[in-house]
Every structure is written in structure tokens, then in C-alpha cells.
N, C-alpha and C. Protein backbone atom coordinates (compact mmCIF):
# COMPACT_ATOMS: atom_id res chain seq x y z
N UNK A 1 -3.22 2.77 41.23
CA UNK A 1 -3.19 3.63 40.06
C UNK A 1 -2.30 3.04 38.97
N UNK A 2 -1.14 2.19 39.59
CA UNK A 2 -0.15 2.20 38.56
C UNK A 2 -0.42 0.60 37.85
N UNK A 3 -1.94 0.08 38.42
CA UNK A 3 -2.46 -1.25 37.73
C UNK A 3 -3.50 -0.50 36.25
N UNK A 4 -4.00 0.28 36.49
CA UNK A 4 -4.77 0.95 36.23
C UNK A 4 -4.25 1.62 34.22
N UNK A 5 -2.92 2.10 34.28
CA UNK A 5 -2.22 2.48 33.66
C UNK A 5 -1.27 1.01 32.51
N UNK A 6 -1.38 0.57 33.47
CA UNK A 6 -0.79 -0.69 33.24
C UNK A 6 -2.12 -1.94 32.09
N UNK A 7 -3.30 -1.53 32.76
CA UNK A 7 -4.40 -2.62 32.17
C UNK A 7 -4.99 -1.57 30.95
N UNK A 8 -4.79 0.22 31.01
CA UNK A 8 -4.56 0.41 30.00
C UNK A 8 -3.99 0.21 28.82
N UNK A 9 -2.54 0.33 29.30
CA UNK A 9 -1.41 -0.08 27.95
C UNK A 9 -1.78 -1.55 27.35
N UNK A 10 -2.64 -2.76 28.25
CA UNK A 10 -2.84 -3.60 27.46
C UNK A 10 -3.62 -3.70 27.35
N UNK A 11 -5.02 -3.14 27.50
CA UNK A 11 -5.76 -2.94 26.28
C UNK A 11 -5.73 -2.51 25.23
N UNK A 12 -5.19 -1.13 25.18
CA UNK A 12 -4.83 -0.66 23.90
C UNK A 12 -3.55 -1.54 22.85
N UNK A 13 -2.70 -2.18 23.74
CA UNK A 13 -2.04 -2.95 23.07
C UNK A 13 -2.76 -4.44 22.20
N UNK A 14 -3.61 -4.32 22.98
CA UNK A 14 -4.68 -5.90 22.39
C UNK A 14 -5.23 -5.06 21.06
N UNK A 15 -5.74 -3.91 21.10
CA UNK A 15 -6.58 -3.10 19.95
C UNK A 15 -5.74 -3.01 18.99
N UNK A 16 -4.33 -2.71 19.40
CA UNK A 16 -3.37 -2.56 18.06
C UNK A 16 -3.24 -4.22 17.54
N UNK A 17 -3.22 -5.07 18.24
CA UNK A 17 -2.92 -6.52 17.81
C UNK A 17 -4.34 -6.92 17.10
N UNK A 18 -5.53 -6.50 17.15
CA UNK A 18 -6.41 -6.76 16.09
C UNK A 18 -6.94 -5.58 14.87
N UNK A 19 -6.35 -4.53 14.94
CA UNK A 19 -5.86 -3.94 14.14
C UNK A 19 -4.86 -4.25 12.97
N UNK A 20 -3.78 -4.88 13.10
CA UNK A 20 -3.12 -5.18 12.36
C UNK A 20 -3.26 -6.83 12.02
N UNK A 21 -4.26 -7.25 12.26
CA UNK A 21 -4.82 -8.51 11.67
C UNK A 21 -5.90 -8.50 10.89
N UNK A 22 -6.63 -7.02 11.26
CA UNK A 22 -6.96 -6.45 9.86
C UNK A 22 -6.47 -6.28 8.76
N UNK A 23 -5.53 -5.38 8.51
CA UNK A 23 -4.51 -4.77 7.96
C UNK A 23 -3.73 -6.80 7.26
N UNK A 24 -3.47 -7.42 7.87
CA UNK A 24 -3.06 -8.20 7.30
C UNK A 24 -4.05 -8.84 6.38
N UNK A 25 -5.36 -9.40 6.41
CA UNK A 25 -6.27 -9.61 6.39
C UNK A 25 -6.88 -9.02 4.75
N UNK A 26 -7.01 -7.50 4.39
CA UNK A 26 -6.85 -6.69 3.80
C UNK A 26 -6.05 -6.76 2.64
N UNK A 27 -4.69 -7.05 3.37
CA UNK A 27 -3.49 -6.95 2.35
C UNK A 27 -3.50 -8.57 1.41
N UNK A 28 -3.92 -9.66 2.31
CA UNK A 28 -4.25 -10.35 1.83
C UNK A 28 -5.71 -10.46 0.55
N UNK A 29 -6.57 -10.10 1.17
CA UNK A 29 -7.85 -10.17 -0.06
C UNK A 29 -7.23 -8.93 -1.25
N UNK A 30 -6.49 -8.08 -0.87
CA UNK A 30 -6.12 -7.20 -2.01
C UNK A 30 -5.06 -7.98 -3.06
N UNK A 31 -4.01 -9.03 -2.49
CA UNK A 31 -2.90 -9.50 -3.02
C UNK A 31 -3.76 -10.44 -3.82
N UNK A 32 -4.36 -11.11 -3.63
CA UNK A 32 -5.39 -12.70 -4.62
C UNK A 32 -6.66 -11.83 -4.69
N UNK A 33 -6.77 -10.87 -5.06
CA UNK A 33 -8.17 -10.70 -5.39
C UNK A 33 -8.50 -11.46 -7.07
N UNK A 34 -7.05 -11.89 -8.13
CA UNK A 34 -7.93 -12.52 -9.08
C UNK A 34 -7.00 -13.93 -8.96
N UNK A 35 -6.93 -14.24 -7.27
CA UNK A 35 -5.99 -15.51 -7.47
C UNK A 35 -7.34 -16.27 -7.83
N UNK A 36 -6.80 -17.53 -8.73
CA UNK A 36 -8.48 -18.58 -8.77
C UNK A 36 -7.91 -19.54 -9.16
N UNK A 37 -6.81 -20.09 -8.66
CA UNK A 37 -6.56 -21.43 -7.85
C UNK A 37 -5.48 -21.28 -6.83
N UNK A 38 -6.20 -21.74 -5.52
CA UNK A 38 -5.28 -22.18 -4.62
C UNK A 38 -4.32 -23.13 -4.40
N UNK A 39 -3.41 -23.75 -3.64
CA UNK A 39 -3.30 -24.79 -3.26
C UNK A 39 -4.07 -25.75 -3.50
N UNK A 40 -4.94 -26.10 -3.23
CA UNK A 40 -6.09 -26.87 -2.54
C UNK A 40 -7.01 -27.17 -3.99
N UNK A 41 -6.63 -25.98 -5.04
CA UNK A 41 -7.66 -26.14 -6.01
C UNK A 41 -8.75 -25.13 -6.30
N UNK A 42 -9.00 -24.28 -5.41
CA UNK A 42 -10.30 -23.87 -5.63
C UNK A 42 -9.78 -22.55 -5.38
N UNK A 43 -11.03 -21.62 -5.32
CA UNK A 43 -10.50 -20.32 -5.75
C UNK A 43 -10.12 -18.98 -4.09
N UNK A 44 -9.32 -18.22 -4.19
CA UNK A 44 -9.11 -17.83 -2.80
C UNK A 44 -10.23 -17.40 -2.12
N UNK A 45 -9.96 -17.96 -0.72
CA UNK A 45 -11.32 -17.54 -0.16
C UNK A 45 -11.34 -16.14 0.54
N UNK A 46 -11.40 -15.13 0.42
CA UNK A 46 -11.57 -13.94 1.17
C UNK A 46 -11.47 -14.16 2.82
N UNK A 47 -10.33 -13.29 3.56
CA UNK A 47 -10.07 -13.07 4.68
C UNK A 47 -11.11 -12.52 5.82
N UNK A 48 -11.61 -12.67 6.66
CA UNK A 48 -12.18 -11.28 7.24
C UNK A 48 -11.40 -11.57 9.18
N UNK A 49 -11.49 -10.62 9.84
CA UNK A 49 -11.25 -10.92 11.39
C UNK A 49 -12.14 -10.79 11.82
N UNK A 50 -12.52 -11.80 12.89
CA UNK A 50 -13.97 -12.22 13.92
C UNK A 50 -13.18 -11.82 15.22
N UNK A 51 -13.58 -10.93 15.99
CA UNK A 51 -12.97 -10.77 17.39
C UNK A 51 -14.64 -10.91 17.98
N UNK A 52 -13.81 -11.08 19.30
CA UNK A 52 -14.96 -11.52 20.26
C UNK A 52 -14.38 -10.96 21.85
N UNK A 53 -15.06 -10.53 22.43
CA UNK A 53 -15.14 -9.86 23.95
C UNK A 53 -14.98 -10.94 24.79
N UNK A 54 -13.99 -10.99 25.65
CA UNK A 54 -13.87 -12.40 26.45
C UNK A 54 -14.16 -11.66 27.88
N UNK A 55 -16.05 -12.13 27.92
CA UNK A 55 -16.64 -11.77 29.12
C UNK A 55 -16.56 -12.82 30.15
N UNK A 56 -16.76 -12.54 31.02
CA UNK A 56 -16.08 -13.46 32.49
C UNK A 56 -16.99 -13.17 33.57
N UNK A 57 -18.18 -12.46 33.20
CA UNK A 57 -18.76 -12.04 34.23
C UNK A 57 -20.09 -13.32 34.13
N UNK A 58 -20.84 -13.54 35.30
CA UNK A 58 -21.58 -14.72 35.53
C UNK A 58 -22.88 -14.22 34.12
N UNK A 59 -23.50 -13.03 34.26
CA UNK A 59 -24.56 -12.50 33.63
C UNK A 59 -23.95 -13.01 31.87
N UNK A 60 -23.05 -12.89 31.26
CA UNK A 60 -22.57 -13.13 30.09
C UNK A 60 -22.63 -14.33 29.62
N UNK A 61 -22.11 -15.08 30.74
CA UNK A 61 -22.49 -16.29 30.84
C UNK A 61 -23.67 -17.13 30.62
N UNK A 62 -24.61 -16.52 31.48
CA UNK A 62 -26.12 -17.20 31.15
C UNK A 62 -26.70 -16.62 30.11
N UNK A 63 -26.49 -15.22 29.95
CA UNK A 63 -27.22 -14.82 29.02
C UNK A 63 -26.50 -16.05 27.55
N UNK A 64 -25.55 -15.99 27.26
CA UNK A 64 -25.50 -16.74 25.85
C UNK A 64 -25.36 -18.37 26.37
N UNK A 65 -25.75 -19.06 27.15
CA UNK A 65 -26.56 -20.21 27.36
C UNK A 65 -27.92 -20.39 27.31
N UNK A 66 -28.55 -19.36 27.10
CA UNK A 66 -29.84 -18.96 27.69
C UNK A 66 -30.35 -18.27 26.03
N UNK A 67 -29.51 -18.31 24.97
CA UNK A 67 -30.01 -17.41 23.70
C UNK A 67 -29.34 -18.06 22.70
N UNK A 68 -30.29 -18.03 21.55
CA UNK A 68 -29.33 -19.01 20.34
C UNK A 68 -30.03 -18.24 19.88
N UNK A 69 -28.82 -18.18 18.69
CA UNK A 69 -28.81 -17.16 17.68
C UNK A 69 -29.86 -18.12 16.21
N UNK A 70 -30.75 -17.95 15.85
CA UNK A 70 -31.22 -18.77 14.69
C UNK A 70 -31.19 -17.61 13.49
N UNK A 71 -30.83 -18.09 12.20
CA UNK A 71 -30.87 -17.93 10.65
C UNK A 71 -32.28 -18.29 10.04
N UNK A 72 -32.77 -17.14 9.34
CA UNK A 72 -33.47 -17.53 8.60
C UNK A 72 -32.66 -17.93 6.97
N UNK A 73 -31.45 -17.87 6.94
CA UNK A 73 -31.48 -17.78 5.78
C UNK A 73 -29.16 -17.81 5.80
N UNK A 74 -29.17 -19.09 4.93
CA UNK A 74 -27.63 -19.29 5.21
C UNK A 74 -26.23 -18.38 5.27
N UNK A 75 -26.90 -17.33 4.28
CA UNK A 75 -25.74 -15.92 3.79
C UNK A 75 -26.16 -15.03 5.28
N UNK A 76 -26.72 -15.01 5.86
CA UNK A 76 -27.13 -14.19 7.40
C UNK A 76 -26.27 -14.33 8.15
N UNK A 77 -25.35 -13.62 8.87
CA UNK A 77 -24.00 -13.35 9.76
C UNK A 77 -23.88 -15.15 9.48
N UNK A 78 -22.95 -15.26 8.14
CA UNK A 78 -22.07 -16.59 8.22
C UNK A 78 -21.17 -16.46 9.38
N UNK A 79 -20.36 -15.75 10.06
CA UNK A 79 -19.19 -15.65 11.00
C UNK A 79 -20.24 -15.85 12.33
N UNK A 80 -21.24 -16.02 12.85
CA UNK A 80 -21.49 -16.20 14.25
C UNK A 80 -21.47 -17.77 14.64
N UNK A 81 -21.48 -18.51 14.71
CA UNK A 81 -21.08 -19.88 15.17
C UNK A 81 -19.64 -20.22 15.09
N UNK A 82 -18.96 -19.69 14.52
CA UNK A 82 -17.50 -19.71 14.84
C UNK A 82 -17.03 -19.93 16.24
N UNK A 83 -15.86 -21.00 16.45
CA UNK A 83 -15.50 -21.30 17.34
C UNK A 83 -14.07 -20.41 17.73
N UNK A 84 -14.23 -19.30 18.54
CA UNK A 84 -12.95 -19.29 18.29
C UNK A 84 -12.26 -18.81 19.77
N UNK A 85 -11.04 -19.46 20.26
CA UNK A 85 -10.63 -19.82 21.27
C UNK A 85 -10.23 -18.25 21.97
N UNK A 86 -10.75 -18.93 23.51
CA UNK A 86 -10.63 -17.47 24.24
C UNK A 86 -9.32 -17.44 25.32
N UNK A 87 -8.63 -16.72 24.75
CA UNK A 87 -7.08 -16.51 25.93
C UNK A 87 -7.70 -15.63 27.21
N UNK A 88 -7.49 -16.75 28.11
CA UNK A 88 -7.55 -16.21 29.43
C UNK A 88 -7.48 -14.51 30.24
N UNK A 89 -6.00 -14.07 29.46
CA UNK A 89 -5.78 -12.48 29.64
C UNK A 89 -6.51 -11.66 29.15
N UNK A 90 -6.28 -11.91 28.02
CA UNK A 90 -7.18 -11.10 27.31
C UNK A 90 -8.25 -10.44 27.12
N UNK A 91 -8.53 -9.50 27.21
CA UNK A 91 -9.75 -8.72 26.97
C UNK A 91 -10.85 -9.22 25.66
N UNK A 92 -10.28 -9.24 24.43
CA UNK A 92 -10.62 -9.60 23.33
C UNK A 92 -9.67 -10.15 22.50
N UNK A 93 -10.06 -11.11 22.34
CA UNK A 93 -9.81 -12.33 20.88
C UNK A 93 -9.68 -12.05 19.59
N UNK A 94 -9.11 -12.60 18.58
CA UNK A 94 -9.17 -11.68 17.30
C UNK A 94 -8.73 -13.06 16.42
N UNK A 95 -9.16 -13.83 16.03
CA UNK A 95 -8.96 -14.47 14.27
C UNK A 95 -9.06 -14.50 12.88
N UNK A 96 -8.53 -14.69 11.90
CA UNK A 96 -8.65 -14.52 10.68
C UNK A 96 -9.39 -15.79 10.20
N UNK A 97 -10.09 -15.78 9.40
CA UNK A 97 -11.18 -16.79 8.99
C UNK A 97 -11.48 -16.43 7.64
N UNK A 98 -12.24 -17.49 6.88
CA UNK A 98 -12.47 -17.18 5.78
C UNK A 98 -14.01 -16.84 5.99
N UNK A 99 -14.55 -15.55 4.86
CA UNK A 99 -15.73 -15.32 4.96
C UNK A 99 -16.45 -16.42 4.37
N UNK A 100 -16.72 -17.30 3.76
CA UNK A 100 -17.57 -18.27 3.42
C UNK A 100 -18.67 -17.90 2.39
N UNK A 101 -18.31 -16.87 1.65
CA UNK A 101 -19.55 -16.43 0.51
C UNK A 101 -18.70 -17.71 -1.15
N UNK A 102 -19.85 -17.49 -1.44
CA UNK A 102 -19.27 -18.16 -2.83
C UNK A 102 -18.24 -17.84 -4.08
N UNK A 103 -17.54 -18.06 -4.78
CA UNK A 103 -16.84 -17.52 -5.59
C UNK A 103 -18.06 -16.69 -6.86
N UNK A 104 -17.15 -15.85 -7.26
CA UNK A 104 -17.72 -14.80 -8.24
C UNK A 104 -17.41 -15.68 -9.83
N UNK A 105 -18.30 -15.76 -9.94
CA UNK A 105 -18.25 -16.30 -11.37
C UNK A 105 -18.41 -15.83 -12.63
N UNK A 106 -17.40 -15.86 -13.71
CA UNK A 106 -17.22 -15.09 -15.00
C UNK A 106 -16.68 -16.04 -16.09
N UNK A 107 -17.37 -15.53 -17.22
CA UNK A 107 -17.46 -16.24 -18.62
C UNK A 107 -16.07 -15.91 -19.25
N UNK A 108 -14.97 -17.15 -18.94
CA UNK A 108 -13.90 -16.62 -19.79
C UNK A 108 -13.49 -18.06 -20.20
N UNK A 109 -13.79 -18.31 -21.23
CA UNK A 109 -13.04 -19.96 -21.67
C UNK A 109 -11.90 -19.98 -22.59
N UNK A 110 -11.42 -18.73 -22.76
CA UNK A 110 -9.64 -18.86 -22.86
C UNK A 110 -8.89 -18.90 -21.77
N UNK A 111 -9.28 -18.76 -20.42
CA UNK A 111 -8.42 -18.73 -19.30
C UNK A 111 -7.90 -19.85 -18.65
N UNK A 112 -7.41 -20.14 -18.22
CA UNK A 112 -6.56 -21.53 -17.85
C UNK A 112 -7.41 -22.30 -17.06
N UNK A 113 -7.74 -21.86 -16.29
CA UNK A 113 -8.43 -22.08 -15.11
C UNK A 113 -10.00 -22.28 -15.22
N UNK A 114 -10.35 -22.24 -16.30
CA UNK A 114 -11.75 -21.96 -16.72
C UNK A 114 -12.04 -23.21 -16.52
N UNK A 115 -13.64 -24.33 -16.17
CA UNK A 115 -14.06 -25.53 -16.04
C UNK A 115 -14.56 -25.69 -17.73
N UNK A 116 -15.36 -26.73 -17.39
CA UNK A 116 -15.41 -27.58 -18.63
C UNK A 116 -16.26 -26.84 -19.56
N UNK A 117 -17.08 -25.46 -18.88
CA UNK A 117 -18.16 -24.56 -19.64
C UNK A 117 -17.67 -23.29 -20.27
N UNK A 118 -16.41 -23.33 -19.52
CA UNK A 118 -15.85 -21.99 -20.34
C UNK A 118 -16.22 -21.01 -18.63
N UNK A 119 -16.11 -21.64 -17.33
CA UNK A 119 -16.20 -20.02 -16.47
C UNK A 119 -14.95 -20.42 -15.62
N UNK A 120 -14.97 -19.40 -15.37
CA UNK A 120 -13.72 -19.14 -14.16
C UNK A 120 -14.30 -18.62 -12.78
N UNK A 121 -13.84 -19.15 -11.62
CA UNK A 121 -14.50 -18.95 -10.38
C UNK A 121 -13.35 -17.93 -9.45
N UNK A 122 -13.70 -16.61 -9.74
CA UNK A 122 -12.81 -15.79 -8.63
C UNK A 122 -13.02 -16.06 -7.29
N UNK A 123 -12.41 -15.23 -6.52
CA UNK A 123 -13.15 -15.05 -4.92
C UNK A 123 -13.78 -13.68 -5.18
N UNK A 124 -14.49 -13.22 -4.20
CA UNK A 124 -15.73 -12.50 -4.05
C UNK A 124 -15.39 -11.16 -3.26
N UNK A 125 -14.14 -10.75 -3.89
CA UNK A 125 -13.43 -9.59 -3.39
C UNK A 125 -13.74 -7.83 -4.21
N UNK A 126 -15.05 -7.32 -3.57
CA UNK A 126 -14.57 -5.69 -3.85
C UNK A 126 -13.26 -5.03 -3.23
N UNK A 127 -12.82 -4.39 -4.34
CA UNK A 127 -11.47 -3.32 -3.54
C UNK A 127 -11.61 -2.29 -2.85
N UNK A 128 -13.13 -1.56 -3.11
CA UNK A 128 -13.60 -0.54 -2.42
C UNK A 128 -13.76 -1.06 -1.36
N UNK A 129 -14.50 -2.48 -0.65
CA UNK A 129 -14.93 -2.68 0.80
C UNK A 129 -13.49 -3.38 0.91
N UNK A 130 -12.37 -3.25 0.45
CA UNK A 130 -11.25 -3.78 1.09
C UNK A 130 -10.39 -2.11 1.64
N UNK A 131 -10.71 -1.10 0.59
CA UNK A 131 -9.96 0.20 1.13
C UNK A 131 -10.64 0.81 2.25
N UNK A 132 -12.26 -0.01 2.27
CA UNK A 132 -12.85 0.91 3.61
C UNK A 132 -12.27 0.03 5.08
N UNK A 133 -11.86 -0.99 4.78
CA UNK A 133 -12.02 -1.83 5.86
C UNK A 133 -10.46 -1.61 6.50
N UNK A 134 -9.82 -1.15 4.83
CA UNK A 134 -7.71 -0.63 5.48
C UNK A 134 -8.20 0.59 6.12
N UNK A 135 -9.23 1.35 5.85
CA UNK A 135 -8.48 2.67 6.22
C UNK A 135 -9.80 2.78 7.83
N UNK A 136 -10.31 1.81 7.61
CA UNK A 136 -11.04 1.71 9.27
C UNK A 136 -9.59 1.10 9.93
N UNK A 137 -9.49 0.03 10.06
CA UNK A 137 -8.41 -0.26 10.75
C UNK A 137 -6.90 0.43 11.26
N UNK A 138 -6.73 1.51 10.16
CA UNK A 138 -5.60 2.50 10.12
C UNK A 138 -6.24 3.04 11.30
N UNK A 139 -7.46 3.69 11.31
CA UNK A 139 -7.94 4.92 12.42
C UNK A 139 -7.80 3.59 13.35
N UNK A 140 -8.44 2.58 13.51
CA UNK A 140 -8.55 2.11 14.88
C UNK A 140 -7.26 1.85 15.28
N UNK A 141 -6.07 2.03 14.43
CA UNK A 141 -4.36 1.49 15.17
C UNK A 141 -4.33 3.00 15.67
N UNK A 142 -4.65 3.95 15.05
CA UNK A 142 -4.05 5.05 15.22
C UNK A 142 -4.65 5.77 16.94
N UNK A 143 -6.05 5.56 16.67
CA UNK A 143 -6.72 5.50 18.04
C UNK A 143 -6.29 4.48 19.18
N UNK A 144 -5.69 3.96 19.13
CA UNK A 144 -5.25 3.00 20.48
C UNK A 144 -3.41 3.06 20.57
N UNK A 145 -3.22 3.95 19.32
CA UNK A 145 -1.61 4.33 19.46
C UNK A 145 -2.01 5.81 20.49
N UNK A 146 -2.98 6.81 20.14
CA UNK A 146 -3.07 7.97 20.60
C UNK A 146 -3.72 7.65 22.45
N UNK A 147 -4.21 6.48 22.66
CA UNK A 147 -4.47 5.98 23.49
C UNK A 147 -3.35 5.67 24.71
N UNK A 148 -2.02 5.29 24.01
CA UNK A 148 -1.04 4.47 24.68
C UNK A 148 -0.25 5.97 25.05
N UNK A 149 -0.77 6.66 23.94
CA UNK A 149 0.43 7.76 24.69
C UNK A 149 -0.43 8.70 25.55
N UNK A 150 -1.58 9.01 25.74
CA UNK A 150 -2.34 10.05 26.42
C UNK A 150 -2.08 8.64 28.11
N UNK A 151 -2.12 7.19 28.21
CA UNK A 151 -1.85 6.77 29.04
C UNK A 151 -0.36 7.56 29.68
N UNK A 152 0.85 7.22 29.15
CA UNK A 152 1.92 7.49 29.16
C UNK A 152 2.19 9.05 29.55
N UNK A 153 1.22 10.29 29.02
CA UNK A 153 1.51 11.35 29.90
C UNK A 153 0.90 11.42 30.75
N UNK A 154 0.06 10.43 31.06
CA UNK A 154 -0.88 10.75 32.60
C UNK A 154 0.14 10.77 33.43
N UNK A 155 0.75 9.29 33.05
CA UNK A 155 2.04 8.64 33.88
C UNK A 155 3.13 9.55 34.25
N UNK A 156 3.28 10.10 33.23
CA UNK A 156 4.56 10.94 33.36
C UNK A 156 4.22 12.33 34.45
N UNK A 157 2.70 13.13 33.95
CA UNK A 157 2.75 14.22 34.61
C UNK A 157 1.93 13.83 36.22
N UNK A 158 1.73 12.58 36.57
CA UNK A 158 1.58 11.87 37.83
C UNK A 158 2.50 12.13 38.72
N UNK A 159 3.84 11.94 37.88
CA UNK A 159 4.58 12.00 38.98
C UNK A 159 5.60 13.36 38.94
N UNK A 160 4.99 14.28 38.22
CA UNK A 160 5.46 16.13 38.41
C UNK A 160 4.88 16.20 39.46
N UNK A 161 4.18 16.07 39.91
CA UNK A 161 3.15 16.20 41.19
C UNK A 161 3.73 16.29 42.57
């Protein structure tokens, strides 16, 4: 029982840890939503988190040896061929990646940053799908906080018993 309680708390503890890589994620595409030069030069690329289920069972296995995912068309789930590394413990995986859509492009040739035509290349950030995506992630911390504690009085009134 007391493994049981235990593989609870870390699951729900894994849910809060990609929860708040949302939330970071978020805070980021909200902070550069009109950054349009990076480091690097080019314009910020929008955040998103790719988690992935780290199945272990044989059937999971064959099945995605056994199935490829094909595109008709390049903008179609850009995030599924992503490589992204699976920790042993873990239940689920969680990385920050860039979404890979193109920069948003606007006619401003007083702006610094503008190319040789007079445009400027933002990143490709709505604030509305950035407040839906904070305030999904808020419920999902909040649901795996309400999680850790409904564990915790099992625990507790287990042992009134």
C-alpha cells in the first residue's frame, strides 16, 4: 500500500514538473512576443512543451515500430518526430522546443530591424492562445497539487484505523 501512495506522489509530482514548463514556456512566448532579433539574428522562435508517455510495455513497443506517422503536408503536427530523451523513472517526459512555424511578417521600414524591403519578421505569437495555454496549465498544477493532497489524507486517515 505504502508503494502505491508513494508512486502516487510521483506521479503527480512529474505532472506538476510539466506543468510548470508550461508556465515557463508561456511566460516566455509572452516576454518576446515582439522580440525580432535574437542572439542568433533571427526572430524569437515561440516555445511550446512536447511530453511523451514513457511506455515500457512490449505492445508499445511494436506497435510504434510497426507505424510511421506520414505528413501530407509540412505545417501538420511539426512536433511529432522530435527526439526527445526518455528518463528511465519516469512516467512522462516533458521538453521545451521551439514550435517551428514561420515568423509573422509586417510592413514597417522605420523599424530597426526591418530587411532591405522595409518588413520586419516577428515570431508567430497570439496572446490569447498563450492565456489559454497559462490558464490550462494553472488547472493542470492545481489538479495534481489537489491530487498530492487527497494522496496524503488517504495516508493519514490509513493509519486512524
Amino acid at each position: 500500500m505504502a508503494e502505491n501512495i508513494f508512486s502516487t506522489l510521483n506521479i503527480a509530482g512529474q505532472g506538476m514538473s510539466v506543468q510548470r514548463k508550461r508556465l515557463t514556456a508561456v511566460a516566455n512566448n509572452i516576454a518576446n512576443v515582439n522580440t525580432t532579433s535574437s542572439i542568433d539574428g533571427t526572430p524569437y522562435q515561440r516555445q511550446v512543451v512536447v511530453t511523451r508517455a514513457n511506455n515500457k510495455n512490449q505492445f508499445a513497443t511494436e506497435l510504434d515500430s510497426q507505424m510511421n506517422l506520414s505528413r501530407t503536408n509540412s505545417s501538420h503536427a511539426p512536433n511529432a518526430h522530435l527526439n526527445v530523451s526518455q528518463a528511465e523513472k519516469d512516467s512522462v517526459t516533458a521538453e521545451i522546443v521551439g514550435d517551428g512555424k514561420p515568423a509573422r511578417i509586417v510592413y514597417d521600414p522605420n523599424h530597426p530591424d526591418a530587411d532591405g524591403e522595409g518588413y520586419v519578421h516577428y515570431p508567430d505569437i497570439n496572446i490569447v492562445t498563450e492565456m489559454v495555454d497559462m490558464i490550462t496549465a494553472q488547472r493542470g498544477f492545481e489538479a495534481n497539487t489537489q491530487m498530492i493532497s487527497t494522496a496524503k489524507n488517504i495516508a493519514r486517515y490509513s493509519l486512524d484505523i
